[in-house]
PDB file of N, CA and C in Angstrom:
ATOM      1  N   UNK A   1      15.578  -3.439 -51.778  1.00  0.00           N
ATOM      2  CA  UNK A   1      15.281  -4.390 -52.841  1.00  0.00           C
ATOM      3  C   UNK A   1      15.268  -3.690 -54.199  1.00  0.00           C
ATOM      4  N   UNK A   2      14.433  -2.334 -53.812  1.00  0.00           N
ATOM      5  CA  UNK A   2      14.289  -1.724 -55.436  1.00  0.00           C
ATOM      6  C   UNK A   2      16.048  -1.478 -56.204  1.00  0.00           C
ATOM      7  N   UNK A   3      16.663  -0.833 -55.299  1.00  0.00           N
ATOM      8  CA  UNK A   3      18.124  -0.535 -55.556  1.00  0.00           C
ATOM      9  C   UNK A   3      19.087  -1.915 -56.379  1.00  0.00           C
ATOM     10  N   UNK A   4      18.738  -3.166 -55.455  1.00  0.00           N
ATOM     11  CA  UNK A   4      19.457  -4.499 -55.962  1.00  0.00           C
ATOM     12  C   UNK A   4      19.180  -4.780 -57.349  1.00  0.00           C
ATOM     13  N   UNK A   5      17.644  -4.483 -57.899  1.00  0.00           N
ATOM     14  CA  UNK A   5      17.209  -4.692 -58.574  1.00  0.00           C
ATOM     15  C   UNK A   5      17.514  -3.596 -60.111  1.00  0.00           C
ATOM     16  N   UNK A   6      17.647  -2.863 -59.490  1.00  0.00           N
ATOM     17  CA  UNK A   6      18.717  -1.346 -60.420  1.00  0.00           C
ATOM     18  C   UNK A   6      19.730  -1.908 -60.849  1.00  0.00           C
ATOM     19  N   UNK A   7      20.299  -2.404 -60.241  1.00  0.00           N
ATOM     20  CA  UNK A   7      21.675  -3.033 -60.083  1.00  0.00           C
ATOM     21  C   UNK A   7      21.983  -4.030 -60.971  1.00  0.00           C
ATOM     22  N   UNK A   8      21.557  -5.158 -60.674  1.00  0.00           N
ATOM     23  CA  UNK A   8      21.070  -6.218 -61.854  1.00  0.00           C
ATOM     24  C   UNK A   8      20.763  -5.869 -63.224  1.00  0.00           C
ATOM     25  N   UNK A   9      19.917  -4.815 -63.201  1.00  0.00           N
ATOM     26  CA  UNK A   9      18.896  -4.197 -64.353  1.00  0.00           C
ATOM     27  C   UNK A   9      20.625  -3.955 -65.188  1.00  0.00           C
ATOM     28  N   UNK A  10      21.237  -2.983 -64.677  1.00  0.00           N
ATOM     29  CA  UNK A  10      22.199  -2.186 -65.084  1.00  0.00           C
ATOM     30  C   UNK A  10      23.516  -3.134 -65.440  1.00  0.00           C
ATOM     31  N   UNK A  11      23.987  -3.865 -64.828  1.00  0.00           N
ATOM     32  CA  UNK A  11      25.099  -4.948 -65.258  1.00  0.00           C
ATOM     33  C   UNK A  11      24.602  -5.857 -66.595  1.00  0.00           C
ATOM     34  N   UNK A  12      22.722  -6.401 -66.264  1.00  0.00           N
ATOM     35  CA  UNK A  12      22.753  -7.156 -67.668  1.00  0.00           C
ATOM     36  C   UNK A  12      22.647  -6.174 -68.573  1.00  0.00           C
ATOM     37  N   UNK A  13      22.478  -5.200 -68.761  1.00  0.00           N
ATOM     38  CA  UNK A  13      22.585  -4.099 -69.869  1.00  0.00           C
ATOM     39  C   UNK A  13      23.886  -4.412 -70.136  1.00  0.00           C
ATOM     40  N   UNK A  14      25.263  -4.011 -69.213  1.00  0.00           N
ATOM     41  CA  UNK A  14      26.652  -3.558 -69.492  1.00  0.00           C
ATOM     42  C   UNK A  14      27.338  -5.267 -69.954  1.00  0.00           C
ATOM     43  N   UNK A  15      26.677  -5.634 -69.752  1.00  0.00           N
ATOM     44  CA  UNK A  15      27.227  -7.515 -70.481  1.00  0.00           C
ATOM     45  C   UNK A  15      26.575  -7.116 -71.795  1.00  0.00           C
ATOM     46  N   UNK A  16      25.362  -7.103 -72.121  1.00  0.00           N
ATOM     47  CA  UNK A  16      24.691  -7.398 -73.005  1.00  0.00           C
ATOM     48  C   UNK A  16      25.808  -6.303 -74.124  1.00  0.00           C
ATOM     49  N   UNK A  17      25.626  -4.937 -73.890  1.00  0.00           N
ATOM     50  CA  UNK A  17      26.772  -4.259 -74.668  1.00  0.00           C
ATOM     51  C   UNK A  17      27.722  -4.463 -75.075  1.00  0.00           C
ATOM     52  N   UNK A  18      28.348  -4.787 -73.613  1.00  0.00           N
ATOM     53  CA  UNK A  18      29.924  -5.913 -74.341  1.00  0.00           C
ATOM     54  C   UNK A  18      30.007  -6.727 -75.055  1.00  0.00           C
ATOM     55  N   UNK A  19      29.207  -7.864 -74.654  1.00  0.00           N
ATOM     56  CA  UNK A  19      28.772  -9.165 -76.080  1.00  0.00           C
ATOM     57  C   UNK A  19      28.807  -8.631 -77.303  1.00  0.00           C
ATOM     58  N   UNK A  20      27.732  -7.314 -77.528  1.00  0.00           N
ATOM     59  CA  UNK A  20      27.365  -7.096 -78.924  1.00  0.00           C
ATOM     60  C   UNK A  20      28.348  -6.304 -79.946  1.00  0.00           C
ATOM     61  N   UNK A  21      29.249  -5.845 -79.009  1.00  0.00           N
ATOM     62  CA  UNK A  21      30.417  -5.576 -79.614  1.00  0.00           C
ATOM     63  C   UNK A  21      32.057  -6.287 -79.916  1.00  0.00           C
ATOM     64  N   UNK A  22      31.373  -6.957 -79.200  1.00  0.00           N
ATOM     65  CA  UNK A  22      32.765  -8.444 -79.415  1.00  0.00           C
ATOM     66  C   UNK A  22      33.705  -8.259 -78.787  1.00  0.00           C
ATOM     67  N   UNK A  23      34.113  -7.552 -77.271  1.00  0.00           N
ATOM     68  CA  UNK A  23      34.760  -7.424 -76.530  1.00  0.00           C
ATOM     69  C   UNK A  23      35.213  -8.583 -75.786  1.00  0.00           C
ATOM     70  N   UNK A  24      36.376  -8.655 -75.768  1.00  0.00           N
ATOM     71  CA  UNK A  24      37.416  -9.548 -75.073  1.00  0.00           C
ATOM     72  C   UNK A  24      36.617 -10.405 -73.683  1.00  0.00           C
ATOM     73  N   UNK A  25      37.037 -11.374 -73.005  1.00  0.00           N
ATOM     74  CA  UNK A  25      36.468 -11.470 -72.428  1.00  0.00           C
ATOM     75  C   UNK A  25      37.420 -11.624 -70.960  1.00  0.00           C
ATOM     76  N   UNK A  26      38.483 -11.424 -71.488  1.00  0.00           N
ATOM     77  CA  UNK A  26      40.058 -11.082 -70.440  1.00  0.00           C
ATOM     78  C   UNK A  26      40.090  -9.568 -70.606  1.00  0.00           C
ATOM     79  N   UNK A  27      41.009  -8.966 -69.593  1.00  0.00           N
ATOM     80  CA  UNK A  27      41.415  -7.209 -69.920  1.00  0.00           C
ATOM     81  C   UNK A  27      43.125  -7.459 -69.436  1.00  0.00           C
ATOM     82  N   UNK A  28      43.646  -6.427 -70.180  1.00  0.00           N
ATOM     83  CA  UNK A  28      45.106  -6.251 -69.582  1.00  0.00           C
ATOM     84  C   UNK A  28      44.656  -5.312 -68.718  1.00  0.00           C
ATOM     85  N   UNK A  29      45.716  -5.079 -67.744  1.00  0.00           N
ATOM     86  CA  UNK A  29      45.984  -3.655 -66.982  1.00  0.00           C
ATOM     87  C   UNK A  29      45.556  -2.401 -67.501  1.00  0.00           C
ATOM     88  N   UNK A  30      46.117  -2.411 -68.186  1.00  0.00           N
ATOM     89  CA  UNK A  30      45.754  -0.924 -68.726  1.00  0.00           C
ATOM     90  C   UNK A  30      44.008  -0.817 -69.562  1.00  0.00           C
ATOM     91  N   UNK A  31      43.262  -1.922 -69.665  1.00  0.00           N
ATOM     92  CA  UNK A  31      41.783  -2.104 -70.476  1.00  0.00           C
ATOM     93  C   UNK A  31      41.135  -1.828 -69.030  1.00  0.00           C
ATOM     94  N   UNK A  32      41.896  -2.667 -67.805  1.00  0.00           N
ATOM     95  CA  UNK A  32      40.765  -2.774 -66.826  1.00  0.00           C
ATOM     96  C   UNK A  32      40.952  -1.041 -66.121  1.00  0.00           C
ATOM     97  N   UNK A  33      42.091  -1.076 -66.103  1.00  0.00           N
ATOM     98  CA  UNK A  33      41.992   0.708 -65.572  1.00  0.00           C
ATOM     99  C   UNK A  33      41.280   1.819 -66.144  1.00  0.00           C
ATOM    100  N   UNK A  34      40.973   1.061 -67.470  1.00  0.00           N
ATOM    101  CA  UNK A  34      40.024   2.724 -68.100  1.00  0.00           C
ATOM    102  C   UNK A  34      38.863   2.486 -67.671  1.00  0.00           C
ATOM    103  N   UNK A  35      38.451   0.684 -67.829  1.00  0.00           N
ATOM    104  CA  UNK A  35      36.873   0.413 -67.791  1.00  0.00           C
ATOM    105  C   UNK A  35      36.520   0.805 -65.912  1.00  0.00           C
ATOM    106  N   UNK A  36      37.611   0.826 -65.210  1.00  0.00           N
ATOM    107  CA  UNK A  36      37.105   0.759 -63.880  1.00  0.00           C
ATOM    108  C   UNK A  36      37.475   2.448 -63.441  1.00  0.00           C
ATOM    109  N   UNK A  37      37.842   3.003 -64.440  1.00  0.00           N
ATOM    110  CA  UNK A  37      38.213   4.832 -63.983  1.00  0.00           C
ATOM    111  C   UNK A  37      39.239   5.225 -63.000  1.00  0.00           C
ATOM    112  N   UNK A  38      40.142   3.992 -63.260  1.00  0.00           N
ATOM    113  CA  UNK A  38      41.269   3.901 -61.872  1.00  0.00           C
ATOM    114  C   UNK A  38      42.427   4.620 -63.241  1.00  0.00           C
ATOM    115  N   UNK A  39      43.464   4.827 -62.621  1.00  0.00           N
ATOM    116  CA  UNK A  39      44.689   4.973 -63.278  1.00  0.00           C
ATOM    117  C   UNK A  39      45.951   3.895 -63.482  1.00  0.00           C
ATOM    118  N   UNK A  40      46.348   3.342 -64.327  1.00  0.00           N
ATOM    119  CA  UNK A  40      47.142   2.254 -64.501  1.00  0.00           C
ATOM    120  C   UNK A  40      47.978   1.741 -63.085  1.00  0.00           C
ATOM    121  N   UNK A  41      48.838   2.825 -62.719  1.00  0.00           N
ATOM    122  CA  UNK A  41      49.325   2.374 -61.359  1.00  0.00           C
ATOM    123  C   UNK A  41      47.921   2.294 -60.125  1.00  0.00           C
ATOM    124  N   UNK A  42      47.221   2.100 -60.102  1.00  0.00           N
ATOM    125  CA  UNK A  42      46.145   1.921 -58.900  1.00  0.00           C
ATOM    126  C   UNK A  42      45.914   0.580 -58.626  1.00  0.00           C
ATOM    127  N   UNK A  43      45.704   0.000 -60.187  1.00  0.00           N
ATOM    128  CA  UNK A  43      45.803  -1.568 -60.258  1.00  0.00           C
ATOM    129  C   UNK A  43      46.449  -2.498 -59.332  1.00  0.00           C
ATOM    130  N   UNK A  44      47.755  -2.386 -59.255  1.00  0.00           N
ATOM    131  CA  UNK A  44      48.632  -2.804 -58.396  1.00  0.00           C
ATOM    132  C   UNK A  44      48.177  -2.764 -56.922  1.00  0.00           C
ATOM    133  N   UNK A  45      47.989  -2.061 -56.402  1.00  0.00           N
ATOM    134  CA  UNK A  45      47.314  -1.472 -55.246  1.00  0.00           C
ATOM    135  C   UNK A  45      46.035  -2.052 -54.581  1.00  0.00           C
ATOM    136  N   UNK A  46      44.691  -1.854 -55.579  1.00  0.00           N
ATOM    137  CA  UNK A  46      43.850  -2.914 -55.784  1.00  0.00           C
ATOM    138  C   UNK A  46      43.856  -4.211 -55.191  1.00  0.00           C
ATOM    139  N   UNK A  47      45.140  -5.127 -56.070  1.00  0.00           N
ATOM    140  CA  UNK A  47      45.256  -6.584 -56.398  1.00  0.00           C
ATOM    141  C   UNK A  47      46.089  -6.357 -54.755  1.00  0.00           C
ATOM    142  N   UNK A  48      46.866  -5.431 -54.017  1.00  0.00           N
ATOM    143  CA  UNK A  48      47.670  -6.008 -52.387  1.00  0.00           C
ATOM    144  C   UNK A  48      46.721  -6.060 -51.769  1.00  0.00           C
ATOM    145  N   UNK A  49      45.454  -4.975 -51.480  1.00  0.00           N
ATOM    146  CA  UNK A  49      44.380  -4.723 -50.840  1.00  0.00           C
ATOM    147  C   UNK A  49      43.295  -5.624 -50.559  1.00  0.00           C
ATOM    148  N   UNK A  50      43.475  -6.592 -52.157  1.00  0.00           N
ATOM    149  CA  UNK A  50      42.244  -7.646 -52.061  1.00  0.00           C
ATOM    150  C   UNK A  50      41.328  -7.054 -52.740  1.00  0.00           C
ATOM    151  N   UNK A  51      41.594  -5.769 -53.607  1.00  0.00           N
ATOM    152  CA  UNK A  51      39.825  -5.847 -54.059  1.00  0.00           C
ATOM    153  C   UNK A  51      39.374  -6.014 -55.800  1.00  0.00           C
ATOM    154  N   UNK A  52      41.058  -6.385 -56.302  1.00  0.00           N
ATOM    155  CA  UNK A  52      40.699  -7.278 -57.807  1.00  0.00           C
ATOM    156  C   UNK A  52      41.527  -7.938 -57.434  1.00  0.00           C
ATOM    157  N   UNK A  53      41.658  -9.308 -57.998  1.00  0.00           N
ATOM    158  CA  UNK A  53      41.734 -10.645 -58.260  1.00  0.00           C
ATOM    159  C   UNK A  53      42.260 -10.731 -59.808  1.00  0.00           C
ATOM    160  N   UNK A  54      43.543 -11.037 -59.914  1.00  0.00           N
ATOM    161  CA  UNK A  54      43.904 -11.371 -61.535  1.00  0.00           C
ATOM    162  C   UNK A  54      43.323 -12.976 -61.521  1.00  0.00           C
ATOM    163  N   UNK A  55      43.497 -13.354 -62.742  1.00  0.00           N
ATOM    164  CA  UNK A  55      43.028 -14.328 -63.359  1.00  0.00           C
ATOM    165  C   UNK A  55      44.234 -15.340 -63.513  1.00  0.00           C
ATOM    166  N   UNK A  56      43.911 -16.312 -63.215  1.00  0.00           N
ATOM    167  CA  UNK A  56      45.108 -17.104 -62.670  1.00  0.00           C
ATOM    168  C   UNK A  56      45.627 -17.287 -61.402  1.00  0.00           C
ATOM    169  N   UNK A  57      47.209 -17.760 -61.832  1.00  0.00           N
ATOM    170  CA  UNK A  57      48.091 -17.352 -60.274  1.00  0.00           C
ATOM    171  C   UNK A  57      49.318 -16.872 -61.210  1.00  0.00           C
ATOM    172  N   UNK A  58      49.174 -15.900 -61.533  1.00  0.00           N
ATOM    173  CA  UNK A  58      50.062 -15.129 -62.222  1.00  0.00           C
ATOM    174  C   UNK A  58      51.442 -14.701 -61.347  1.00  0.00           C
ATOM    175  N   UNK A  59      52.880 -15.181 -62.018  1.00  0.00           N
ATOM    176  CA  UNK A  59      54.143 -14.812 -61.255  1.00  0.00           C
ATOM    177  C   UNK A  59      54.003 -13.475 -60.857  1.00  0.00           C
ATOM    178  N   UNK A  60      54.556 -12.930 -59.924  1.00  0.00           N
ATOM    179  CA  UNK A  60      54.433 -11.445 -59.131  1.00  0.00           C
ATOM    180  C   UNK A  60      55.034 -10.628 -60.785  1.00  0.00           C
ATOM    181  N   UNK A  61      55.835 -11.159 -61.849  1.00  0.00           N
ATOM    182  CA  UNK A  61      56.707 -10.047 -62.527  1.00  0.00           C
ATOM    183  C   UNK A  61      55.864 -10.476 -64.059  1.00  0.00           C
ATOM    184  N   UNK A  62      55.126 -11.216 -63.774  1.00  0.00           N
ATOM    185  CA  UNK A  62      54.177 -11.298 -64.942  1.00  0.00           C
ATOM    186  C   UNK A  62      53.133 -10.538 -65.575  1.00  0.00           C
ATOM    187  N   UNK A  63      52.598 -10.659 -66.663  1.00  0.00           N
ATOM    188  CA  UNK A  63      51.419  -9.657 -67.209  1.00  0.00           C
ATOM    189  C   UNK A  63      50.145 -10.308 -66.331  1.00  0.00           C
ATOM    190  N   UNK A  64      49.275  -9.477 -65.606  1.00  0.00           N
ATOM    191  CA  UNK A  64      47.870  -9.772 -65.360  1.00  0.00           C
ATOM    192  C   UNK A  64      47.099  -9.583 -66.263  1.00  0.00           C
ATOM    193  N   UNK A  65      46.134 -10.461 -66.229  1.00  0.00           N
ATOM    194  CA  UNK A  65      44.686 -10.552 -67.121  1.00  0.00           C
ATOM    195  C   UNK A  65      43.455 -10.542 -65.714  1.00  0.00           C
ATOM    196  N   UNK A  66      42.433  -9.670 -66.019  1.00  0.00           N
ATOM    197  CA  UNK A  66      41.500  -9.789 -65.356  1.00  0.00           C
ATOM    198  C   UNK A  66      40.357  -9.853 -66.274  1.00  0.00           C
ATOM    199  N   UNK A  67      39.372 -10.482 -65.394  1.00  0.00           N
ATOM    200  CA  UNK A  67      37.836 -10.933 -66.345  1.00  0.00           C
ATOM    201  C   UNK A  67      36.881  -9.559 -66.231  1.00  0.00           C
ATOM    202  N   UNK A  68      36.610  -9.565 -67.740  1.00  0.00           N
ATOM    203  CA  UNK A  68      35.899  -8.599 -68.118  1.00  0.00           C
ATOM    204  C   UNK A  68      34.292  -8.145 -67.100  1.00  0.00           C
ATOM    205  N   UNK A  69      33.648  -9.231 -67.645  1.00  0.00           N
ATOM    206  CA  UNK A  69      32.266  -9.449 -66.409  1.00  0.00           C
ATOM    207  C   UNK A  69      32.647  -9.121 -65.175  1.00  0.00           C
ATOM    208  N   UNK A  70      33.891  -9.437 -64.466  1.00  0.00           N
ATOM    209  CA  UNK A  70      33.891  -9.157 -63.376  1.00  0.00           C
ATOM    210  C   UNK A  70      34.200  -8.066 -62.577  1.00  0.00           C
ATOM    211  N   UNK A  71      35.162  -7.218 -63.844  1.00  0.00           N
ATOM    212  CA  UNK A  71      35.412  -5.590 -64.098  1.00  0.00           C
ATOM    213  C   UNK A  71      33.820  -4.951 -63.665  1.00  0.00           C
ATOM    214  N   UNK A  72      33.118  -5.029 -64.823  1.00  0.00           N
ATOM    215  CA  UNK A  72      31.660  -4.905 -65.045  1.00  0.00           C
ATOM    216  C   UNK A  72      30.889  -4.972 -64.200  1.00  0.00           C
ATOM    217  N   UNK A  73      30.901  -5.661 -63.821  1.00  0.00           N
ATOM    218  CA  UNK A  73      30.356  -6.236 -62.046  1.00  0.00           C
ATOM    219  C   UNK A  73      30.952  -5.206 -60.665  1.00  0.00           C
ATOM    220  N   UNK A  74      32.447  -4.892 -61.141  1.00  0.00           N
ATOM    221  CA  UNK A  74      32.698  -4.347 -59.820  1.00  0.00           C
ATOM    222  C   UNK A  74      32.327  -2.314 -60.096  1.00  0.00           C
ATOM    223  N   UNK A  75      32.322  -2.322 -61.401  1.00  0.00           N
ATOM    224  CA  UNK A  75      31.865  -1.127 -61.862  1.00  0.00           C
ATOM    225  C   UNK A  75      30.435  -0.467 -62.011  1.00  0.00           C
ATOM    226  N   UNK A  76      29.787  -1.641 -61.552  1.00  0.00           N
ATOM    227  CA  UNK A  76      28.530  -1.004 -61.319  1.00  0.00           C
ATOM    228  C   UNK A  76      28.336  -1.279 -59.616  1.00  0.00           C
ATOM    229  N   UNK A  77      28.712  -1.434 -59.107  1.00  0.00           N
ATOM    230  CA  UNK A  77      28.935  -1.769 -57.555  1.00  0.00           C
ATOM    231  C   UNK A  77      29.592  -0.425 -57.299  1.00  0.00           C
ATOM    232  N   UNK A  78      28.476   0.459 -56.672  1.00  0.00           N
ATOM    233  CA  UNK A  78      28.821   1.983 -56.379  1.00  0.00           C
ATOM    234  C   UNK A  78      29.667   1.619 -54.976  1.00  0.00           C
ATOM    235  N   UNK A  79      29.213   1.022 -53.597  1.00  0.00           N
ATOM    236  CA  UNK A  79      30.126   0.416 -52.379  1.00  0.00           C
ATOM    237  C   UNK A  79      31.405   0.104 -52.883  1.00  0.00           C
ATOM    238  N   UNK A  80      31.832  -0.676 -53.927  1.00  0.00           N
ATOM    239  CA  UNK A  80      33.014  -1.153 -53.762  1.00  0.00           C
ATOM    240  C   UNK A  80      34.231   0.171 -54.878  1.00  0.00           C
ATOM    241  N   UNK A  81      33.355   0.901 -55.431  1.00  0.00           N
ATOM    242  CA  UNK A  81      33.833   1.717 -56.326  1.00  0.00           C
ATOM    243  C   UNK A  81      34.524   3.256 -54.883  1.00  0.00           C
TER     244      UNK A  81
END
């Protein structure tokens, strides 16, 4: 419980930051790869695997957008990292 609660503690911090700096609330590829410490080609990889989700139903040869919060969310999620 104490840990979940770390957890929580730590994401509304990393929203609250983002807000106050006026950060996007979409990422391209290359925004979500720095914020998630992956490398641009990993992305791809990720999205066959199932473990990001672009935004939309984006054509296979199209630009992805992924949601910021949910970057945020998966970046403080040490298991899924």
């Amino acid at each position: 419980m104490k840990q979940q609660r770390t957890d929580d503690d730590l994401l509304q911090a990393a929203v609250a930051a983002w807000a106050i700096r006026g950060l996007p609330a979409r990422l391209d590829v290359a925004a979500s790869a720095r914020l998630l410490g992956f490398a641009e080609h990993d992305i791809p990889v990720l999205q066959r695997v199932g473990k990001l989700t672009p935004l939309g139903d984006p054509a296979p040869n199209a630009p992805k957008w992924f949601s910021a919060i949910e970057l945020i969310r998966l970046a403080a999620d040490h298991e899924w990292l």
